[in-house]
Protein backbone atom coordinates (compact mmCIF):
# COMPACT_ATOMS: atom_id res chain seq x y z
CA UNK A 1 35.66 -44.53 -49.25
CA UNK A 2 38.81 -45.45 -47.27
CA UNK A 3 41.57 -43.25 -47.48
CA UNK A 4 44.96 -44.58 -47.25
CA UNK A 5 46.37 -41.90 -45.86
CA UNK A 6 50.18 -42.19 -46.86
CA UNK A 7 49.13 -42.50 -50.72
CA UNK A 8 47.30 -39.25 -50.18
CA UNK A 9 50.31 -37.76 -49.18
CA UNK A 10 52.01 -39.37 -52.20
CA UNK A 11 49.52 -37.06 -54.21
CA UNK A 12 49.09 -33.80 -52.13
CA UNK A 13 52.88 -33.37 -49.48
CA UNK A 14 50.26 -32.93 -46.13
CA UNK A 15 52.15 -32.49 -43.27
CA UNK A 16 49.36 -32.88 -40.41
CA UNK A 17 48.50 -35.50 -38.63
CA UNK A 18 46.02 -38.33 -39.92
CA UNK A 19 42.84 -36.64 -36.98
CA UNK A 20 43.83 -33.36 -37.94
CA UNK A 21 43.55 -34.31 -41.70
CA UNK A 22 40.38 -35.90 -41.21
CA UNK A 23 38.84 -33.42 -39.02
CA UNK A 24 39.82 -30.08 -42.09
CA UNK A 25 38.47 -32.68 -44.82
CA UNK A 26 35.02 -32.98 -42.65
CA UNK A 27 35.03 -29.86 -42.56
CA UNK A 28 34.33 -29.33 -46.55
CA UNK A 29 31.64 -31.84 -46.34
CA UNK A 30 32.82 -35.20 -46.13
CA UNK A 31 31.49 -36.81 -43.03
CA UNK A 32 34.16 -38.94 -41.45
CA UNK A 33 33.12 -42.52 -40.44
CA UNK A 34 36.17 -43.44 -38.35
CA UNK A 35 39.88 -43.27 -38.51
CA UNK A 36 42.21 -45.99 -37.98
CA UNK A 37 46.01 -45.95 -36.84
CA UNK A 38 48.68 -48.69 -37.78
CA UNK A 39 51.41 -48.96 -40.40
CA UNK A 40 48.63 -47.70 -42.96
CA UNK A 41 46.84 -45.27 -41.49
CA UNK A 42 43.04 -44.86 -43.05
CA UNK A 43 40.40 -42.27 -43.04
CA UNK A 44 36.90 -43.85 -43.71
CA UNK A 45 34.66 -41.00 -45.39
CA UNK A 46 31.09 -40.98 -46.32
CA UNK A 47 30.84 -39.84 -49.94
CA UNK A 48 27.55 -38.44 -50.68
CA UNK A 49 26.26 -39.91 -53.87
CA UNK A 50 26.55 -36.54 -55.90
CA UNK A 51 30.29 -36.39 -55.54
CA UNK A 52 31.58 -39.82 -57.49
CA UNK A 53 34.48 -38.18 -57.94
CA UNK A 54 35.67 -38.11 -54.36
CA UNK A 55 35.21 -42.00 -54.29
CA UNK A 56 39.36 -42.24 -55.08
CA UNK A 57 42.42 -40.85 -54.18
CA UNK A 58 43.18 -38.53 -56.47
CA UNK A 59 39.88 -36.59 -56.21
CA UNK A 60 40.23 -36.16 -52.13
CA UNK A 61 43.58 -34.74 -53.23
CA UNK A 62 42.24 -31.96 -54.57
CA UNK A 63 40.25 -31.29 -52.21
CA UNK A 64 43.21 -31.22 -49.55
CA UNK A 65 45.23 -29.06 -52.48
CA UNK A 66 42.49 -26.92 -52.03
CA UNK A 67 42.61 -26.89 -48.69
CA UNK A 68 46.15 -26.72 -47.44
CA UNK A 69 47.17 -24.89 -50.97
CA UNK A 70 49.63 -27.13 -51.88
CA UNK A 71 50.24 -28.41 -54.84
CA UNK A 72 49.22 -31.72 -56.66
CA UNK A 73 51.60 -34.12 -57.88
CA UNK A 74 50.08 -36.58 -60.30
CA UNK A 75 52.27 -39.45 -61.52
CA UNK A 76 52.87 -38.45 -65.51
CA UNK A 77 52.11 -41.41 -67.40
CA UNK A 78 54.56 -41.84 -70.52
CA UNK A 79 53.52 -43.14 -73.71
CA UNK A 80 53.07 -46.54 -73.78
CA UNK A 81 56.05 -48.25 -76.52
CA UNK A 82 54.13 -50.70 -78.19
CA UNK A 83 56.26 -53.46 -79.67
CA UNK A 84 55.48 -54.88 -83.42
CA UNK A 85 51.50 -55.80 -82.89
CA UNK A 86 51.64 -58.62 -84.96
CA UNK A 87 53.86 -60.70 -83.17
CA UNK A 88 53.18 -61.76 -80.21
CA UNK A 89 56.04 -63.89 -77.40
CA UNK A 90 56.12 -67.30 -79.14
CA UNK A 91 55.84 -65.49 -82.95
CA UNK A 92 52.66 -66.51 -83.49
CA UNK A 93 50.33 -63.26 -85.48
CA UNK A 94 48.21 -61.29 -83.37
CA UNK A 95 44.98 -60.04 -85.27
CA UNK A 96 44.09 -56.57 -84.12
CA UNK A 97 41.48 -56.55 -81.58
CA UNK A 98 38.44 -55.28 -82.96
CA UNK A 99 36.17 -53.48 -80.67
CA UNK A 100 31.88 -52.25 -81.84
CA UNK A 101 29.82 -50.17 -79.90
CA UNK A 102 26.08 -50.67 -80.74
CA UNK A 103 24.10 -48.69 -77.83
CA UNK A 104 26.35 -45.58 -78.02
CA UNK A 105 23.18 -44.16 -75.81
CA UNK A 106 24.12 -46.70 -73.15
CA UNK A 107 28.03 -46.85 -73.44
CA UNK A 108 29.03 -43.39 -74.91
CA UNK A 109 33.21 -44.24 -74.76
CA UNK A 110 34.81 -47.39 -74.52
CA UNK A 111 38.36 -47.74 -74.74
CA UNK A 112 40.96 -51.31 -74.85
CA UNK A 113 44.07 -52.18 -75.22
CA UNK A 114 45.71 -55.58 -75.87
CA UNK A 115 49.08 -56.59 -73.07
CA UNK A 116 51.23 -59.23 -73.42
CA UNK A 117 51.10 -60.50 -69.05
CA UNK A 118 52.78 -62.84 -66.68
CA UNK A 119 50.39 -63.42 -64.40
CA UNK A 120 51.39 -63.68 -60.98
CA UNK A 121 50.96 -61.98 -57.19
CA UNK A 122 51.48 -59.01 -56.79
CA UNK A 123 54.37 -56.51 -55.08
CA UNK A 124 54.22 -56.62 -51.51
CA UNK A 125 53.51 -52.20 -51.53
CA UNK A 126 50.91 -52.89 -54.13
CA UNK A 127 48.74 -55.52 -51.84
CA UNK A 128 49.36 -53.49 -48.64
CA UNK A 129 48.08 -50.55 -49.96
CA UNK A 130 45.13 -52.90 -51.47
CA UNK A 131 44.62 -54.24 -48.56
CA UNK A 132 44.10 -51.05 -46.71
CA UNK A 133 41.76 -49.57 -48.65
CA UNK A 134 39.41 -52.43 -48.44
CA UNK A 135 40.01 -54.95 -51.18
CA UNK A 136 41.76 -58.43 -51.01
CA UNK A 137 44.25 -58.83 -53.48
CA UNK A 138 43.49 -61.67 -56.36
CA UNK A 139 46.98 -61.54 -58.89
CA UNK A 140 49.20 -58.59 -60.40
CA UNK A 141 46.59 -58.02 -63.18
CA UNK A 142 43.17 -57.61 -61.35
CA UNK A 143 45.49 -55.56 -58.63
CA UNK A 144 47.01 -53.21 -60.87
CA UNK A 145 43.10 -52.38 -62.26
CA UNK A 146 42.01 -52.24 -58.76
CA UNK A 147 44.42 -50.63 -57.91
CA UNK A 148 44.02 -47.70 -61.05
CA UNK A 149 40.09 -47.51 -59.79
CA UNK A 150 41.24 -46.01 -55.82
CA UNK A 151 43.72 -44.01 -57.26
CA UNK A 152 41.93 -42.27 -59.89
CA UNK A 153 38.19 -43.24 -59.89
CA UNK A 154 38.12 -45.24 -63.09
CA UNK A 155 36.88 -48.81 -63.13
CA UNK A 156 38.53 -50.97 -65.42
CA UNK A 157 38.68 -54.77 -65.97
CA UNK A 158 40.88 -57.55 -67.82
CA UNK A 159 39.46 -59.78 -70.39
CA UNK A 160 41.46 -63.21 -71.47
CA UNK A 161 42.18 -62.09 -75.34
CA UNK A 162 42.03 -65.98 -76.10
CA UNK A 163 38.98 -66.35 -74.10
CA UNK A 164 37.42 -64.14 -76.59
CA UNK A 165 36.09 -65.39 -79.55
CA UNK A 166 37.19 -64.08 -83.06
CA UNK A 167 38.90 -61.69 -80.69
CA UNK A 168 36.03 -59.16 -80.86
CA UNK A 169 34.56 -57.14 -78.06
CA UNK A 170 31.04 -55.74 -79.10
CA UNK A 171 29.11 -53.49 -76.33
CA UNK A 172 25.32 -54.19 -77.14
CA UNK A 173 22.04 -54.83 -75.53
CA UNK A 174 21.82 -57.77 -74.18
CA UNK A 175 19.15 -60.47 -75.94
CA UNK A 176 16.24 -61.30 -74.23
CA UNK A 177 16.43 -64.42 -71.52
CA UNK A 178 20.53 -63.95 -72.15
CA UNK A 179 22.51 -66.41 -69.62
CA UNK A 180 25.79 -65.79 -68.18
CA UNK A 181 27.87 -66.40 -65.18
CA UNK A 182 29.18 -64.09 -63.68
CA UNK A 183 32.52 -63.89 -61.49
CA UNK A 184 31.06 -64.64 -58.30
CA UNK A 185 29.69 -67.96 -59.72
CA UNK A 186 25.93 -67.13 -59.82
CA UNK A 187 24.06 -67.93 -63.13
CA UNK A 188 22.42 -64.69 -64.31
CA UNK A 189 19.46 -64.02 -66.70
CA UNK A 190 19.67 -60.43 -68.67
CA UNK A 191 16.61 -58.17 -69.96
CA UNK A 192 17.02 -56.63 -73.23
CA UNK A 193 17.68 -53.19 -71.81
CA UNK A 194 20.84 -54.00 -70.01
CA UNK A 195 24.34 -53.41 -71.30
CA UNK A 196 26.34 -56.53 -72.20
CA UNK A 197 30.26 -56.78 -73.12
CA UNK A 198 30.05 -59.87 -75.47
CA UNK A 199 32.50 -61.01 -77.97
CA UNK A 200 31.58 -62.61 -81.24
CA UNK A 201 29.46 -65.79 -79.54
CA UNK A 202 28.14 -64.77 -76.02
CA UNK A 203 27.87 -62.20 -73.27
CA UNK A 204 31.38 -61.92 -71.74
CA UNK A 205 30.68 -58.91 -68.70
CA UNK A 206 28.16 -57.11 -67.73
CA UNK A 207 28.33 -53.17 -68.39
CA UNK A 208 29.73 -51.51 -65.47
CA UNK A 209 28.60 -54.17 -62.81
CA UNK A 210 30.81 -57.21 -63.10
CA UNK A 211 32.47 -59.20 -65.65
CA UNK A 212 31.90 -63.01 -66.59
CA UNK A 213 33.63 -66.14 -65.53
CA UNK A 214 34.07 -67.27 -69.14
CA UNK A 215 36.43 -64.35 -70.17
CA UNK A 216 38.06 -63.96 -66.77
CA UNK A 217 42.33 -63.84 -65.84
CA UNK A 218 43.06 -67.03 -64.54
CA UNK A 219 47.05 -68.04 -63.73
CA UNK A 220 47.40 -69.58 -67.48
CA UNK A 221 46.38 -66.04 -69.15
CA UNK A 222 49.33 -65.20 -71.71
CA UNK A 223 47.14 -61.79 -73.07
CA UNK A 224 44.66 -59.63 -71.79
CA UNK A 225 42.24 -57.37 -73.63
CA UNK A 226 42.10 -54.59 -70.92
CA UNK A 227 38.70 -52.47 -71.15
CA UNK A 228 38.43 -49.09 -69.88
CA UNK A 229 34.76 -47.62 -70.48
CA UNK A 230 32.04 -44.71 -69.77
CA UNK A 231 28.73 -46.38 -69.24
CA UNK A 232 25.32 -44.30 -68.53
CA UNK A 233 24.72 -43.88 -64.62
CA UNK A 234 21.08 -44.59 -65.48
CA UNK A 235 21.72 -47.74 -67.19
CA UNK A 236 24.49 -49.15 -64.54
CA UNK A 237 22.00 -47.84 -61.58
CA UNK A 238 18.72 -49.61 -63.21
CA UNK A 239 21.32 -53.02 -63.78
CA UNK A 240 22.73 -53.16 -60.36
CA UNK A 241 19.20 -52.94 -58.71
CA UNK A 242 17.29 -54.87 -60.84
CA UNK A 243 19.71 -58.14 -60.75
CA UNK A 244 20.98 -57.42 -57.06
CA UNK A 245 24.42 -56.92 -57.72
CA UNK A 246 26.46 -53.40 -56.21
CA UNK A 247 29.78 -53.83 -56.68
CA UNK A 248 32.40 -51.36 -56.53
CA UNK A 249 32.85 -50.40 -60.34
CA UNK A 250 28.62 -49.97 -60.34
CA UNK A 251 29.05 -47.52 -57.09
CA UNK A 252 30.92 -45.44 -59.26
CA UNK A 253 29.34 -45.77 -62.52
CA UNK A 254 26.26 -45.48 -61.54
CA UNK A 255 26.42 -42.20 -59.87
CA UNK A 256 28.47 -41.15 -62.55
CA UNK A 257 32.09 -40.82 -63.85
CA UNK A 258 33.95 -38.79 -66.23
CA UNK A 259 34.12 -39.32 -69.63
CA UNK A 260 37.97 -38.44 -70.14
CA UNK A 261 39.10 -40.93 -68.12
CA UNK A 262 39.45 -44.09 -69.96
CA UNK A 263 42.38 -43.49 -72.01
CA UNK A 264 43.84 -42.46 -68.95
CA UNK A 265 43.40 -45.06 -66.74
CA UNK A 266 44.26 -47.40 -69.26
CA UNK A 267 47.34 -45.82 -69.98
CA UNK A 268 48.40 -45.37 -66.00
CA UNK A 269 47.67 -49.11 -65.72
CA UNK A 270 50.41 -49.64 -68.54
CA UNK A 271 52.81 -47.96 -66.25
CA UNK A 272 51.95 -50.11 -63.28
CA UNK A 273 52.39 -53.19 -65.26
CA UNK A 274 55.65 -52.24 -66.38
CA UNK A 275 56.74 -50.70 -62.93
CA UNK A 276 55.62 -54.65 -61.61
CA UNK A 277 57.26 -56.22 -64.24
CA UNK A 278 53.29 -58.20 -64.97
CA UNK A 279 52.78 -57.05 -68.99
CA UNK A 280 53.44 -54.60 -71.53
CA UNK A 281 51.05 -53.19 -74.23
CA UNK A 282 51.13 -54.95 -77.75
CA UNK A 283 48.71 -52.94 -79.50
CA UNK A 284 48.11 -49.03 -79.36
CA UNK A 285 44.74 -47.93 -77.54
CA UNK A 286 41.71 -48.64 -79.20
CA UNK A 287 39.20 -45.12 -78.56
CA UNK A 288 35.78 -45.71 -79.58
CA UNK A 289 34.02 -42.08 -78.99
CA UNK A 290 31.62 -41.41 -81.42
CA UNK A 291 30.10 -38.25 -80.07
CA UNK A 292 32.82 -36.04 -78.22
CA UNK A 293 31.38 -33.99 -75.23
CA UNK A 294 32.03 -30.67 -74.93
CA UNK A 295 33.25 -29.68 -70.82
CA UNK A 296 30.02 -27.19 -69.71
CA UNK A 297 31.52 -23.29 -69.02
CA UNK A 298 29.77 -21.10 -66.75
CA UNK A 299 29.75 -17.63 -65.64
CA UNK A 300 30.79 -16.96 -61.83
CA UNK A 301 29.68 -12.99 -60.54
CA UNK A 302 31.13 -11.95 -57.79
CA UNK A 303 28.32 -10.12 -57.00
CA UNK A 304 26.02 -13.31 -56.80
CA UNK A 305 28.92 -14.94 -54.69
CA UNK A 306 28.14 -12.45 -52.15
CA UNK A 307 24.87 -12.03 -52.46
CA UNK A 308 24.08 -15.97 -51.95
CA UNK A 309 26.71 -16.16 -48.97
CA UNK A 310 25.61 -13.18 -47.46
CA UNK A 311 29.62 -12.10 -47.76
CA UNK A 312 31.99 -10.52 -49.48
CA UNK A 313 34.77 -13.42 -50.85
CA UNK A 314 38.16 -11.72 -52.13
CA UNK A 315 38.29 -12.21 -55.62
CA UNK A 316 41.55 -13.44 -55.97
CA UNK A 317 40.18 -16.34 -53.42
CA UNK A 318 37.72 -17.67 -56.15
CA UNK A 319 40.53 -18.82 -58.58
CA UNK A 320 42.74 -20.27 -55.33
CA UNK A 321 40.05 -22.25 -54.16
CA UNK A 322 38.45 -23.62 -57.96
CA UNK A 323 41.28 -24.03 -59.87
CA UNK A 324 43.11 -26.74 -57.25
CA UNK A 325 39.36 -28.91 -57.68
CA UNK A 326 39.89 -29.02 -61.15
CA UNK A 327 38.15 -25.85 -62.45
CA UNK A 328 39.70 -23.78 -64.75
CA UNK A 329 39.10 -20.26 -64.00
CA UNK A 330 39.54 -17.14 -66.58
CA UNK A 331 38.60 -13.66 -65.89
CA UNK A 332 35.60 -12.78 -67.88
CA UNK A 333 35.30 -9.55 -70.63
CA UNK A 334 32.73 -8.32 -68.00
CA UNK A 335 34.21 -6.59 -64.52
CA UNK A 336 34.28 -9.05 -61.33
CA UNK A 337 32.96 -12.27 -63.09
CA UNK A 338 34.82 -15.10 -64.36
CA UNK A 339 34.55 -18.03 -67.21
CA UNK A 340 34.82 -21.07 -65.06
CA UNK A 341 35.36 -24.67 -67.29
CA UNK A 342 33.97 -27.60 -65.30
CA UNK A 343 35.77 -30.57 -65.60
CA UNK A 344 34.17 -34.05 -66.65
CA UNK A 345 34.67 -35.17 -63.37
CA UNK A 346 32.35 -33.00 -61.52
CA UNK A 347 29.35 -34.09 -62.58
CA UNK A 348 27.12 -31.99 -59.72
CA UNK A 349 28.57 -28.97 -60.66
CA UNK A 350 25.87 -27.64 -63.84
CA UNK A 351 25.28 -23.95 -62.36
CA UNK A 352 26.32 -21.19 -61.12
CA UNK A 353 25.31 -21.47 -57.37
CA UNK A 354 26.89 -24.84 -57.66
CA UNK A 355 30.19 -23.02 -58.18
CA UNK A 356 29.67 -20.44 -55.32
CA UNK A 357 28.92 -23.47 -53.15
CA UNK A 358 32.54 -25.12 -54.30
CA UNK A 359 33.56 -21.50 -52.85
CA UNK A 360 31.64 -21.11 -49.53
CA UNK A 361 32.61 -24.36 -48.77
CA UNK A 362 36.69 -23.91 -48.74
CA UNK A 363 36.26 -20.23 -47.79
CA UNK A 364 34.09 -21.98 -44.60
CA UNK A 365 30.94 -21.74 -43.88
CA UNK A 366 31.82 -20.72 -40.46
CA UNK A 367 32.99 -17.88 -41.27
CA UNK A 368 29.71 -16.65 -42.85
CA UNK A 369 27.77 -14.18 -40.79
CA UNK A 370 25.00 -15.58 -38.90
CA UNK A 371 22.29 -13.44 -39.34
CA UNK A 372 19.69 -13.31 -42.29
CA UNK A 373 20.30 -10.65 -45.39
CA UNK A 374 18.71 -7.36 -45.55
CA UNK A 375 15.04 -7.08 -47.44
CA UNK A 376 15.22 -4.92 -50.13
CA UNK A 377 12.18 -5.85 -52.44
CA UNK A 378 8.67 -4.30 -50.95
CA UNK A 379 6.98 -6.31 -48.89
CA UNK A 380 3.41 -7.93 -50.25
CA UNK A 381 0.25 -6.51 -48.44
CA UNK A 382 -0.91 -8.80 -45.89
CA UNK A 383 -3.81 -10.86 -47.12
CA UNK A 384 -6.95 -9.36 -45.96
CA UNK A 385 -8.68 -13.02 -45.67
CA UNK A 386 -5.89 -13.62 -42.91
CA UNK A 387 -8.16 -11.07 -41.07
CA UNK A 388 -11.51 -12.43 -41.66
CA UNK A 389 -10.86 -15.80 -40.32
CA UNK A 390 -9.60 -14.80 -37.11
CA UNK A 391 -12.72 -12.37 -36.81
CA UNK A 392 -14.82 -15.33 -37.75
CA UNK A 393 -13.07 -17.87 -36.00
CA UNK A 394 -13.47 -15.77 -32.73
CA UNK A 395 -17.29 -15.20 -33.20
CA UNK A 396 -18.16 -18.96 -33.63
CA UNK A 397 -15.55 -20.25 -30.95
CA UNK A 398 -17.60 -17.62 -28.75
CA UNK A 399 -20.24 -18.78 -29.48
CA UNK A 400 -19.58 -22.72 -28.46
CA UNK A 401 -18.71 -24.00 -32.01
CA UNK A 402 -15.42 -26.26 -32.06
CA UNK A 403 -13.31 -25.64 -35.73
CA UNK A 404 -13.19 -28.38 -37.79
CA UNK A 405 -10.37 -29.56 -40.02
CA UNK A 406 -11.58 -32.02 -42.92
CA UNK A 407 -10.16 -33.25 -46.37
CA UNK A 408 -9.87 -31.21 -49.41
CA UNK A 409 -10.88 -34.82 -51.09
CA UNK A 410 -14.05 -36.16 -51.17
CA UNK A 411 -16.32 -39.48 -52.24
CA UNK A 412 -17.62 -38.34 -55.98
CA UNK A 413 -21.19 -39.24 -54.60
CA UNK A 414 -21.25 -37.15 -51.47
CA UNK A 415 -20.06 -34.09 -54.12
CA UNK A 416 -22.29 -34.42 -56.20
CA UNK A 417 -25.29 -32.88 -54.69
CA UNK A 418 -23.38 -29.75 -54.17
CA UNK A 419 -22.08 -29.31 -57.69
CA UNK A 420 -23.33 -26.53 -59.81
CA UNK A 421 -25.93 -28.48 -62.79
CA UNK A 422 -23.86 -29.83 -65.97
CA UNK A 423 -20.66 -29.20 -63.93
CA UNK A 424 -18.98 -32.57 -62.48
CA UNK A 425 -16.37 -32.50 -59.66
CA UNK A 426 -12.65 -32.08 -60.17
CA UNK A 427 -11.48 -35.37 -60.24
CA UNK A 428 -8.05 -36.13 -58.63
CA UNK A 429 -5.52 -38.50 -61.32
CA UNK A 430 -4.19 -40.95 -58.74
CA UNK A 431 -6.72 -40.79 -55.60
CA UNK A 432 -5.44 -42.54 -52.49
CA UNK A 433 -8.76 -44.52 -52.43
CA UNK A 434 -12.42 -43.76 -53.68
CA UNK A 435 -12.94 -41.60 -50.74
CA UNK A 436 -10.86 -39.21 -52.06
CA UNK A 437 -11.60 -39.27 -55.42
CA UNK A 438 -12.51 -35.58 -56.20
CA UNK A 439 -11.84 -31.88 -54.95
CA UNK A 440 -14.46 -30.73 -52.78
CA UNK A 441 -17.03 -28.41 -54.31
CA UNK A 442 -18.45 -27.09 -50.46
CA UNK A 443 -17.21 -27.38 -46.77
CA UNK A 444 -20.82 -29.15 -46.13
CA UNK A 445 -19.84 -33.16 -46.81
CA UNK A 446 -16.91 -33.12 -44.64
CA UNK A 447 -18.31 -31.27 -41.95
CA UNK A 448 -22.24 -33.36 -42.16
CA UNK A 449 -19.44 -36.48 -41.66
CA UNK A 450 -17.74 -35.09 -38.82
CA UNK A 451 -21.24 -34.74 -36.84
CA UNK A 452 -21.93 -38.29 -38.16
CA UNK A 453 -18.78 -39.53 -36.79
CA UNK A 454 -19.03 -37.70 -33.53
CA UNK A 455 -22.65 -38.88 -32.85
CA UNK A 456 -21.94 -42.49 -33.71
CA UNK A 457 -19.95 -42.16 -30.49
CA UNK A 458 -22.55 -40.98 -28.21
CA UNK A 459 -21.96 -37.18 -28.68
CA UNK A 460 -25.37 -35.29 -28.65
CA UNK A 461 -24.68 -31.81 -28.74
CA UNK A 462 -22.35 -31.01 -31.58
CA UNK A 463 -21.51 -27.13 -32.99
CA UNK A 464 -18.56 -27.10 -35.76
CA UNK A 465 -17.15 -24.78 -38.49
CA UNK A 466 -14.92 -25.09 -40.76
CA UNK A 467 -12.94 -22.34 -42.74
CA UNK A 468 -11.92 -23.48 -45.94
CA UNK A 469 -10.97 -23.62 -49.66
CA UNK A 470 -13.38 -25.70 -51.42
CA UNK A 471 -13.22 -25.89 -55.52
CA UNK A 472 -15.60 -24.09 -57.99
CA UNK A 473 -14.46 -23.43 -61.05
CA UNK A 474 -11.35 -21.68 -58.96
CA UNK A 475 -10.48 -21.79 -55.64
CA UNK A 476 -12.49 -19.84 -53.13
CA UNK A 477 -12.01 -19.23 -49.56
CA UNK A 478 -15.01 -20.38 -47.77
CA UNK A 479 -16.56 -20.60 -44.18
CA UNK A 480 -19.63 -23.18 -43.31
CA UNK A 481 -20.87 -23.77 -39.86
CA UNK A 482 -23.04 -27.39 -38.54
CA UNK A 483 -25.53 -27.58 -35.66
CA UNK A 484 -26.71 -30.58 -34.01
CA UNK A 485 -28.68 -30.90 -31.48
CA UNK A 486 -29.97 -34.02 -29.23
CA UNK A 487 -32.99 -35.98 -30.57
């Protein structure tokens, strides 16, 4: 993820240097790949693939509002004013886009809207900061969705409406031995589990990987149908892989996004267009949802806090450092524990030691104690077998035996003999190979081998033991000594 750094400070007022910026962020877990100085100057971080969040501005602005404790200024969209939707520039009717979800398993929210454009380059700011982060600018449309995806995390992308037959979007499965083409000009062949944006006729887009080149902007575009979607992580992840396409929307779908952000990032991309002077909406946001999620609320102790940290954290620290990552925190009916609401976004955080990790890591780890916590439970009696075997392995190494180490896992054949009658060998379900098909029933087979072995290469004299578990009905610790001697 490369961080421009000025349009972090547009979100969070840092006052530090770019290094010293990087090196704090590091320090919360974000590994820093490099850091580069110029008229834009970038932070390259290594976002582990449990934090999708973090792969945009707006969520490493949190974590540097956490951080510095400063507060987070997020652009406030306005309400979109959409003019009379059935007219359209040249007074032509505009039908009202109709939009069906059929795998609401696979796609859970999709959102659209319908903009009247003028397609054209974009801003000088806007393709700078494009640039910067990574991604060549195409035209003020596919920048200002690009553009929506580093700022806030959500991938969006720009259908032609009259590319679209019947004016329909439908998110289905696709059909078996489906063609399309997709933007980078390669012919692809879907399986019927894959997600497919298709309009009345054909596959337009593939489901949170890339879209098709028979819907796409092009400089003669009058009206987009802009889509702004949740698709399963599972279902992006499987689709990427199996057809060989990563791109960045599937980075960050398939590790997982948040399901409140469509209608936001289409509306903040109706700002941008306006702000550019490239479109305006025409028709009010179309929000198919059909099963609302509830955000996950856990309980926080500040006992377990300090118990798993080995430290006492202040409570009023909990709510400074949560609440600027998105968390809202509420002090619980029950003394020195709190309600804590996790926000879509977070999709790693589903317990409670996943919230006193959020904590340990702004509090710093460094400042945990190094040394291991106190035992208070009773210790377990040592094991008096523990005992035995060093007794036993001291007599027989005395002796002039040399311990033996074989597999628990045997041939069938050579276990059979030392089976109890009626009572076959434990079988293993997925053996590495026939000779380690079963669960030894005696120390014998593997230790008669190892004598075999040894005089196959000239050894004469051989003295092992083994000590062992071998497998009779249960588990039982065992001890078997060999002897050979020269012929």
């Amino acid at each position: 993820m490369r961080l421009v750094y000025n349009w972090l400070r547009d979100l969070v007022p840092v006052s530090v240097d770019v290094e010293t910026a990087a090196r704090e962020i590091s320090l919360r877990g974000f590994e820093v790949a490099g850091v580069e100085h110029g008229g834009e100057p970038v932070i390259d971080f290594e976002i582990t693939a449990n934090r999708p969040d973090c792969l945009s501005h707006l969520g490493l602005a949190r974590e540097a509002s956490a951080i510095w404790g400063l507060p987070l200024h997020v652009e406030s969209v306005p309400v979109s004013v959409v003019r009379d939707p059935s007219l359209s520039r040249d007074g032509q009717r505009i039908p009202e886009l109709d939009v069906i979800i059929e795998a609401p398993d696979l796609c859970p929210r999709y959102c659209a809207q319908v903009f009247d454009v003028k397609v054209g380059p974009s801003p000088d700011w806007l393709r700078a900061r494009l640039e910067a982060a990574g991604v060549r600018p195409i035209n003020n449309v596919v920048d200002v969705t690009n553009y929506v995806m580093l700022e806030i995390g959500q991938p969006m992308h720009a259908f032609d409406l009259e590319r679209l037959a019947l004016r329909r979007i439908v998110v289905r499965r696709a059909i078996s031995g489906e063609k399309m083409r997709t933007l980078d000009g390669i012919d692809r062949t879907v399986d019927e589990d894959m997600l497919v944006i298709a309009d009345a006729e054909r596959a337009v887009a593939i489901g949170g990987v890339m879209g098709g080149a028979n819907s796409e902007v092009s400089a003669t575009t009058k009206m987009i149908a802009l889509e702004s979607a949740y698709f399963e992580p599972t279902s992006v992840r499987r689709t990427s892989k199996r057809l060989g396409l990563k791109t960045e929307a599937s980075i960050r779908f398939e590790r997982g996004g948040a399901i409140d952000m469509p209608p936001i990032g289409i509306a903040r991309a109706a700002e941008l267009f306006a702000r550019i002077g490239a479109g305006a909406p025409v028709t009010p946001i179309i929000d198919r949802y059909p099963a609302p999620r509830q955000p996950r609320a856990i309980e926080l102790r500040s006992s377990r806090v300090a118990r798993l940290l080995g430290q006492e954290v202040p409570a009023a620290d909990v709510p400074r450092f949560l609440e600027p990552l998105g968390f809202d925190v509420e002090a619980s009916t029950t003394p020195g524990s709190w309600t804590v609401t996790v926000p879509t976004f977070r999709v790693d955080v589903t317990r409670e030691e996943d919230l006193i990790e959020e904590v340990g890591r702004h509090y710093g780890f460094d400042r945990l104690p190094v040394r291991f916590p106190p035992l208070t439970a009773a210790q377990a009696p040592p094991d008096q077998r523990i005992a035995r075997d060093r007794l036993v392995r001291q007599a027989l190494t005395s002796a002039g035996f040399s311990e033996a180490m074989t597999f628990a896992f045997i041939e069938r054949q050579a276990a059979l003999p030392f089976c109890e009658p009626g009572i076959e060998p434990t079988a293993l379900l997925n053996p590495l190979s026939e000779k380690f098909a079963v669960l030894r029933p005696s120390l014998l087979p593997g230790l008669i081998d190892s004598c075999a072995h040894n005089r196959r290469r000239g050894r004469k004299d051989i003295q092992l033991f083994e000590a062992g578990c071998i497998q009779s009905g249960f588990f039982h610790r065992f001890t078997c000594t060999v002897k050979s001697r020269p012929l």
